[in-house]
PDB file of N, CA and C in Angstrom:
ATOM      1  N   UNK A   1     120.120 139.963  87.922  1.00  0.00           N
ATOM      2  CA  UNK A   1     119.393 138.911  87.234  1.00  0.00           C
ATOM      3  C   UNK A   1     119.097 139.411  85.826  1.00  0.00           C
ATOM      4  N   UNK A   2     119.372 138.671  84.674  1.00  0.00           N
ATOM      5  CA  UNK A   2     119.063 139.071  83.408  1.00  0.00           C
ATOM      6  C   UNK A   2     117.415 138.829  83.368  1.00  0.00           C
ATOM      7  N   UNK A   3     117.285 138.657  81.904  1.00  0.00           N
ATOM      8  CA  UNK A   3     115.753 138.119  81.239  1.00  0.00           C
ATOM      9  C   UNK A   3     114.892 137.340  82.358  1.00  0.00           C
ATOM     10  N   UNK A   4     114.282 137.891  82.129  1.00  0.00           N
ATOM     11  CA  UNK A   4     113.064 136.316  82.953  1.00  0.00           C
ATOM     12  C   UNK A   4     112.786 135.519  81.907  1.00  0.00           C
ATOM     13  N   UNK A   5     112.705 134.625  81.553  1.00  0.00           N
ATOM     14  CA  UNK A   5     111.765 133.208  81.186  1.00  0.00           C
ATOM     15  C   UNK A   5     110.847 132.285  81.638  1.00  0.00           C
ATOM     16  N   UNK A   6     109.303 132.844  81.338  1.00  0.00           N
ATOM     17  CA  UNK A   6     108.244 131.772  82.151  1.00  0.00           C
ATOM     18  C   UNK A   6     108.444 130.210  81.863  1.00  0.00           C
ATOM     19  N   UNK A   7     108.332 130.466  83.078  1.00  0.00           N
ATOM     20  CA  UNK A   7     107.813 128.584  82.986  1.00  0.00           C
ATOM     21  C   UNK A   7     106.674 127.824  84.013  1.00  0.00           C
ATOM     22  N   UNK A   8     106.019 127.088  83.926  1.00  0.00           N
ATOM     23  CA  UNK A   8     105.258 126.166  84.643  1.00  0.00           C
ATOM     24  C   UNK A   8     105.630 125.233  85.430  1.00  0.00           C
ATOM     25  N   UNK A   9     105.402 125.543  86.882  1.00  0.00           N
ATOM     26  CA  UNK A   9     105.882 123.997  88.135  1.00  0.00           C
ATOM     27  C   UNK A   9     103.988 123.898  88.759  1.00  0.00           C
ATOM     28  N   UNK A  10     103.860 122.382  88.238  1.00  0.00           N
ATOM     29  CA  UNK A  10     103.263 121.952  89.219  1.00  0.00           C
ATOM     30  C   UNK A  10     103.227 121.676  90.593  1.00  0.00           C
ATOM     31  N   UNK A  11     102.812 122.084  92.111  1.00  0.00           N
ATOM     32  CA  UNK A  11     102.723 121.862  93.584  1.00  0.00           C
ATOM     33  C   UNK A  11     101.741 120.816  93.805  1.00  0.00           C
ATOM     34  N   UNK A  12     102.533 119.775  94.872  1.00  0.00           N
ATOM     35  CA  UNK A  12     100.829 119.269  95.424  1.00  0.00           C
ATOM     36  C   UNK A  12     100.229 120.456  96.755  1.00  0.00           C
ATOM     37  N   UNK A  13      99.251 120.118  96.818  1.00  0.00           N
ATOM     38  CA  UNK A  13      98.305 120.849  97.701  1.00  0.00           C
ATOM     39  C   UNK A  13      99.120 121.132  98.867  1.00  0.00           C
ATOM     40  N   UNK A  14      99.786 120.544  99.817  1.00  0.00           N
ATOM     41  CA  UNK A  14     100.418 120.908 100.825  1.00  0.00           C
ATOM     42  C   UNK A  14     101.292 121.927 100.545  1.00  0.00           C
ATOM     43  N   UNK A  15     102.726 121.756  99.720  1.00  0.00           N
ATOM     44  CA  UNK A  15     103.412 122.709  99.690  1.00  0.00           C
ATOM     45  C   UNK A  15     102.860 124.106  99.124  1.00  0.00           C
ATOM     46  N   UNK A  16     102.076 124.162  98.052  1.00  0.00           N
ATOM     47  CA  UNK A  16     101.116 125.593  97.702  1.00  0.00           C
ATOM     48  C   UNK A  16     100.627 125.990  98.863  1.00  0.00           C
ATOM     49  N   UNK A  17      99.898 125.277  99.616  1.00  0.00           N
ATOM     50  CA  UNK A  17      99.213 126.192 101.213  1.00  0.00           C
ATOM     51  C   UNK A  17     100.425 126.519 101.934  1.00  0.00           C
ATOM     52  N   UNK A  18     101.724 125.743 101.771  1.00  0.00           N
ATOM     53  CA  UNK A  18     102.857 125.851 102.806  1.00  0.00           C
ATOM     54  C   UNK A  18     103.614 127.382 102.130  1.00  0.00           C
ATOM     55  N   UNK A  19     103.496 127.193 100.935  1.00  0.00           N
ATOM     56  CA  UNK A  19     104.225 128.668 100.331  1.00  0.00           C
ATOM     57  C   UNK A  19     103.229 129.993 100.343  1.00  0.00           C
ATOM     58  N   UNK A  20     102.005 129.427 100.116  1.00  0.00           N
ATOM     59  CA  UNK A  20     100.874 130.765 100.282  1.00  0.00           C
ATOM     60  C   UNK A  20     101.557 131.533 101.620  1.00  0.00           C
ATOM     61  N   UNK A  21     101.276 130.477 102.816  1.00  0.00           N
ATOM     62  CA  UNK A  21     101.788 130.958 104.081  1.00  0.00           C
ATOM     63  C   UNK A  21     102.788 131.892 104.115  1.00  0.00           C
ATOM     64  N   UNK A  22     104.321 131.277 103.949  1.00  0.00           N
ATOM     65  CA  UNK A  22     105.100 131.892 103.767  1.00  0.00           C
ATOM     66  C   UNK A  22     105.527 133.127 103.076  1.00  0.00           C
ATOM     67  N   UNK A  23     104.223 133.427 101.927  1.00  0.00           N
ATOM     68  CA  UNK A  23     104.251 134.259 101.296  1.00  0.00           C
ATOM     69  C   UNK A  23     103.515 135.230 101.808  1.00  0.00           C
ATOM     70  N   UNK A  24     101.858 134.993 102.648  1.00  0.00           N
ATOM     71  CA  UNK A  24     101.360 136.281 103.589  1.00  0.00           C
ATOM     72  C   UNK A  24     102.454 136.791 104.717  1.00  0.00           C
ATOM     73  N   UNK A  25     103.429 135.543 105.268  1.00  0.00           N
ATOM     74  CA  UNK A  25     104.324 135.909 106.326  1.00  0.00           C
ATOM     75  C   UNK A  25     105.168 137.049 105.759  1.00  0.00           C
ATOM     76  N   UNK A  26     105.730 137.187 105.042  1.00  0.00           N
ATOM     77  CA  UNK A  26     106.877 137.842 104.425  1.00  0.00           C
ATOM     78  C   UNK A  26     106.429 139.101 103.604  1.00  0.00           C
ATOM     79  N   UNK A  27     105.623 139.042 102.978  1.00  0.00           N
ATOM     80  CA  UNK A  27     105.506 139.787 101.899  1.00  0.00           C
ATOM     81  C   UNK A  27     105.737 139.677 100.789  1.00  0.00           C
ATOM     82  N   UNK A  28     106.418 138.523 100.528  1.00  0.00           N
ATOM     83  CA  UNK A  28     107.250 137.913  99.209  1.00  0.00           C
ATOM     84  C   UNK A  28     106.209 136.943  97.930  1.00  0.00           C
ATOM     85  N   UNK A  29     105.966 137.598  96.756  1.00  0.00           N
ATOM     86  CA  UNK A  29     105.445 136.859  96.045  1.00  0.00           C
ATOM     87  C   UNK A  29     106.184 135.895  95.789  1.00  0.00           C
ATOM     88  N   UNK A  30     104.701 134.439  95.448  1.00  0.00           N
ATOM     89  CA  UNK A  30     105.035 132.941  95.338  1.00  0.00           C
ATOM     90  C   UNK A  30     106.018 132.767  94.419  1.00  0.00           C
ATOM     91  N   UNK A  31     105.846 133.469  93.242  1.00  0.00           N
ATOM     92  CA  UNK A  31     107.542 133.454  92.267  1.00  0.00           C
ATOM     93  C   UNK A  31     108.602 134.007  92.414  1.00  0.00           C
ATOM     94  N   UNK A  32     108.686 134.820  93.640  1.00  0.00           N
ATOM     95  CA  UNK A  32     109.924 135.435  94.302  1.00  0.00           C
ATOM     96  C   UNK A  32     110.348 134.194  95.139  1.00  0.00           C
ATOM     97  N   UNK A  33     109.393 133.729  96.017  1.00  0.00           N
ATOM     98  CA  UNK A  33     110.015 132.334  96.927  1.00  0.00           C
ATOM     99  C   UNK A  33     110.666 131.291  95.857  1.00  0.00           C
ATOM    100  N   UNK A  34     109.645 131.134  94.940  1.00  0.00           N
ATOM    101  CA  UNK A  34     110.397 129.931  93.968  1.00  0.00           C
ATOM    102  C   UNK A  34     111.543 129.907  93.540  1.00  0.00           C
ATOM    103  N   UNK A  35     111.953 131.258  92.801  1.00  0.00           N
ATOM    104  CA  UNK A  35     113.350 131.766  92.653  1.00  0.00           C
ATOM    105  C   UNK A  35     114.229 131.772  93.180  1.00  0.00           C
ATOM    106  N   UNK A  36     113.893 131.926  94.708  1.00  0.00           N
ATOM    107  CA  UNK A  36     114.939 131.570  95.751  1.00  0.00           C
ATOM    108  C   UNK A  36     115.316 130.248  95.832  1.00  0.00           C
ATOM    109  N   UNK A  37     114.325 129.291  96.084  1.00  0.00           N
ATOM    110  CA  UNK A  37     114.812 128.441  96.195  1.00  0.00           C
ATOM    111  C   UNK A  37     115.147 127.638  94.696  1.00  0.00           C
ATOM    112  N   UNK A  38     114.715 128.186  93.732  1.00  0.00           N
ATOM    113  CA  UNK A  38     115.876 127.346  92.424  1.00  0.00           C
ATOM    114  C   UNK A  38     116.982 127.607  92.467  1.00  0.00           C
ATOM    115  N   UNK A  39     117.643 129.103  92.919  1.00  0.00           N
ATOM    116  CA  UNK A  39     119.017 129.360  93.233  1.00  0.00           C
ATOM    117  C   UNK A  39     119.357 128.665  94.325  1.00  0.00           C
ATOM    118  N   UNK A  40     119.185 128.244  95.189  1.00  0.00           N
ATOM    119  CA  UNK A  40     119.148 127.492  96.044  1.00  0.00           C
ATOM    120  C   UNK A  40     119.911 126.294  95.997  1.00  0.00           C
ATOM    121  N   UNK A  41     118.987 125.459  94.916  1.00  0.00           N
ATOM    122  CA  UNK A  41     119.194 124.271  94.434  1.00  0.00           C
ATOM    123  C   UNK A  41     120.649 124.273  93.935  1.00  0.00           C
ATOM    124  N   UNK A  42     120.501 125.782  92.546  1.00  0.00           N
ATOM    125  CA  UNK A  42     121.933 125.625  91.730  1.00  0.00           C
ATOM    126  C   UNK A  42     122.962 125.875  92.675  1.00  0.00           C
ATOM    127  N   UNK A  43     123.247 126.462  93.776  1.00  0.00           N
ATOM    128  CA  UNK A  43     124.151 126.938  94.569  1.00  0.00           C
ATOM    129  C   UNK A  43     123.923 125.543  95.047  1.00  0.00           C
ATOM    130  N   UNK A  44     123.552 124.969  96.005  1.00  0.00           N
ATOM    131  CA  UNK A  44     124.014 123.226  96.591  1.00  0.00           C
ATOM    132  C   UNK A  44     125.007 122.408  95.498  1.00  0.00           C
ATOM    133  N   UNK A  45     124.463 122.768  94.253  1.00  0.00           N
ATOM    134  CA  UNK A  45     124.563 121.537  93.388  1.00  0.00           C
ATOM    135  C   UNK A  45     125.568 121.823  92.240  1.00  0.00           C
ATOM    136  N   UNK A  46     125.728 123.342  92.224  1.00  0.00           N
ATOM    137  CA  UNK A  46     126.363 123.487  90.980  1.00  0.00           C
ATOM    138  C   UNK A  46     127.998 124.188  91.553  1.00  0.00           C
ATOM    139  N   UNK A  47     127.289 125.187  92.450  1.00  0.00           N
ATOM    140  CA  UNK A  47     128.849 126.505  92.505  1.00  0.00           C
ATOM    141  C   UNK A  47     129.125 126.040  94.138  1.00  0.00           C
ATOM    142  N   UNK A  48     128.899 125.666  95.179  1.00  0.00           N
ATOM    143  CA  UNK A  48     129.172 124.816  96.374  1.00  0.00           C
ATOM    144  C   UNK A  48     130.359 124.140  96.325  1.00  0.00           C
ATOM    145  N   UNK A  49     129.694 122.943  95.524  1.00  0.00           N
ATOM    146  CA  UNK A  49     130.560 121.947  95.429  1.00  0.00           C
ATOM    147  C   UNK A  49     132.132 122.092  94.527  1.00  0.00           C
ATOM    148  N   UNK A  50     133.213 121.962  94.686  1.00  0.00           N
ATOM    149  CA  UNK A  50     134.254 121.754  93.800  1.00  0.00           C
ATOM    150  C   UNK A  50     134.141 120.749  92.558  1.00  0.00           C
ATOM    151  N   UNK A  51     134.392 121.641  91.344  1.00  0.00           N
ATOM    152  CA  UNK A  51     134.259 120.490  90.073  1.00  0.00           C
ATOM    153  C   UNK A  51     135.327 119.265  90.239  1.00  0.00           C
ATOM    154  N   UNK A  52     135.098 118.369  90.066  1.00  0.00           N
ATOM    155  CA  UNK A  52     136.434 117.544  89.778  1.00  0.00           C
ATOM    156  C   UNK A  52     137.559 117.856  89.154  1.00  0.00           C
ATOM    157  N   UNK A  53     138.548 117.232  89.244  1.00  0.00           N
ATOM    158  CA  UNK A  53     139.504 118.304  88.708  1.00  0.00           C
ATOM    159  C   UNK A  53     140.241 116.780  88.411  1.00  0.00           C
ATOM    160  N   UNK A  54     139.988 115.733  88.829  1.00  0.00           N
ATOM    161  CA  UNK A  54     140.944 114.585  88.887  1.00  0.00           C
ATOM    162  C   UNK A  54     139.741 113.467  87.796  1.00  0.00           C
ATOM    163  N   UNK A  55     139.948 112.535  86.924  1.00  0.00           N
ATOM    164  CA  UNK A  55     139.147 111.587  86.361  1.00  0.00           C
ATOM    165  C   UNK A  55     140.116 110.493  86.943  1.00  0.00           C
ATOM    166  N   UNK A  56     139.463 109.219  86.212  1.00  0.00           N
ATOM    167  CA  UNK A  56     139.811 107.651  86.622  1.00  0.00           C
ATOM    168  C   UNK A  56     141.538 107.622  86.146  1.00  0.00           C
ATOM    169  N   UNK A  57     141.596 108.640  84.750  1.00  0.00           N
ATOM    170  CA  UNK A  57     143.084 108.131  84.422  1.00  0.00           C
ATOM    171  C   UNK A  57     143.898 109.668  84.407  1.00  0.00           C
ATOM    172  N   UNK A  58     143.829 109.851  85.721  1.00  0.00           N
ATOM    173  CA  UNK A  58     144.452 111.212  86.023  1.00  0.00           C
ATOM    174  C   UNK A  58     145.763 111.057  85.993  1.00  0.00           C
ATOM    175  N   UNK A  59     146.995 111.785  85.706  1.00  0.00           N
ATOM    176  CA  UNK A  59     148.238 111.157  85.365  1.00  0.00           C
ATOM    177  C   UNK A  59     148.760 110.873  86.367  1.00  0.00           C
ATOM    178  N   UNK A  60     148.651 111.334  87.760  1.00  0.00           N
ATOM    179  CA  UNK A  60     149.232 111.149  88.959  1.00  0.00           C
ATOM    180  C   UNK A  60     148.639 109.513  89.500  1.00  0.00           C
ATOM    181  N   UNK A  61     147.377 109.157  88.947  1.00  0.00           N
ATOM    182  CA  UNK A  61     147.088 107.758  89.320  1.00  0.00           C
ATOM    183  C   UNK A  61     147.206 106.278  88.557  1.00  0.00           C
ATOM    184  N   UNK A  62     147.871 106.965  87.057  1.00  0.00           N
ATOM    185  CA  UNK A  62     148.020 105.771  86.311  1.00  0.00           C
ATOM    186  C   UNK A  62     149.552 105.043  86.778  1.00  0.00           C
ATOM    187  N   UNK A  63     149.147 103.629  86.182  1.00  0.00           N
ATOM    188  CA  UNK A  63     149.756 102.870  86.971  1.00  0.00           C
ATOM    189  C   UNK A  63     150.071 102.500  88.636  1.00  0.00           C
ATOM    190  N   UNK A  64     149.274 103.537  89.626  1.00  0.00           N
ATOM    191  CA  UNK A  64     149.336 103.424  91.029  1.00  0.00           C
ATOM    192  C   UNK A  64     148.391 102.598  91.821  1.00  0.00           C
ATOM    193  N   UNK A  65     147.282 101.850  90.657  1.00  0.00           N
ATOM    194  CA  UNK A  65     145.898 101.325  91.140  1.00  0.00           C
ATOM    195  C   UNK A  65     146.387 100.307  91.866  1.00  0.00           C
ATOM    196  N   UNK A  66     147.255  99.271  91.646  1.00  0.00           N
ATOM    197  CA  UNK A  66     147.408  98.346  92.726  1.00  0.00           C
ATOM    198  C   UNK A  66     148.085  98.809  93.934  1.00  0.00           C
ATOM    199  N   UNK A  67     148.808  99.422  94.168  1.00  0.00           N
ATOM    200  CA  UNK A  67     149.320 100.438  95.221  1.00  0.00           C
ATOM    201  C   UNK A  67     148.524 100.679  95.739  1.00  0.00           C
ATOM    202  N   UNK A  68     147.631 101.634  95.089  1.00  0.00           N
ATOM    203  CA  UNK A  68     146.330 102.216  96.241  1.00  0.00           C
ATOM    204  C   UNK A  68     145.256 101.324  96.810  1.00  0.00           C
ATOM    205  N   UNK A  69     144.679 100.514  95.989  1.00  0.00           N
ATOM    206  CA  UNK A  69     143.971  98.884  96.232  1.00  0.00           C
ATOM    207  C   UNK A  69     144.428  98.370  97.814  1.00  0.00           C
ATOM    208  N   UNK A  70     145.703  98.283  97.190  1.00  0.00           N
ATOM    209  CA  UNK A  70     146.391  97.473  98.769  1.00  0.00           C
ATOM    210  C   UNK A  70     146.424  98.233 100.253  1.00  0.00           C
ATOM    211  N   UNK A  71     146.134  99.846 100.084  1.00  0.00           N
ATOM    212  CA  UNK A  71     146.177 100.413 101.496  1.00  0.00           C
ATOM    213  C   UNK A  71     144.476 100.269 101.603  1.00  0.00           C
ATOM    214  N   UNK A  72     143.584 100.274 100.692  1.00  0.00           N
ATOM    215  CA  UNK A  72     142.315 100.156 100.736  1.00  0.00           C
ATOM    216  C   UNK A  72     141.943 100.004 102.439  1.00  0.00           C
ATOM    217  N   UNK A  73     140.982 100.510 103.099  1.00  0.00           N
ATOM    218  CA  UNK A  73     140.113 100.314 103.805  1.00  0.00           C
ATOM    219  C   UNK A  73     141.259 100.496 105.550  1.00  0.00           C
ATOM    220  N   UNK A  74     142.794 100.644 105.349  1.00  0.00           N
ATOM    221  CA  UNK A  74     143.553 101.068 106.289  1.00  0.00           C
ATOM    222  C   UNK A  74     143.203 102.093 107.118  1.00  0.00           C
TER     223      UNK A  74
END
């Protein structure tokens, strides 16, 4: 992990008592849990998933739209 950079997240009351918890359970300070789960997030959302690799006028689909239309829903 490079640099840290602070920043501010507001909790409502439930999840702060729900992470306190988790945090006497473990041993893990509340900005160690947070961290986890922002990587978390970026891993679901960012490096998980495959980038697109194809757009609307990908060369393999121009001119094929009525072609493909017509097997629609087969």
């Amino acid at each position: 992990m490079g640099g840290m950079i602070k920043t501010s997240v507001y909790l409502d009351d439930e999840l702060k008592t729900d992470l306190d918890r988790v945090s006497a359970l473990t041993g893990r300070s509340l900005a160690d849990l947070l961290r986890d789960g922002a990587t978390q997030v970026v891993h679901d959302h960012l490096r998980r998933r495959p980038a697109m690799q194809a757009g609307f006028n990908a060369p393999g689909l121009v001119g094929k739209m009525d072609e493909l239309l017509e097997t629609l829903g087969e």
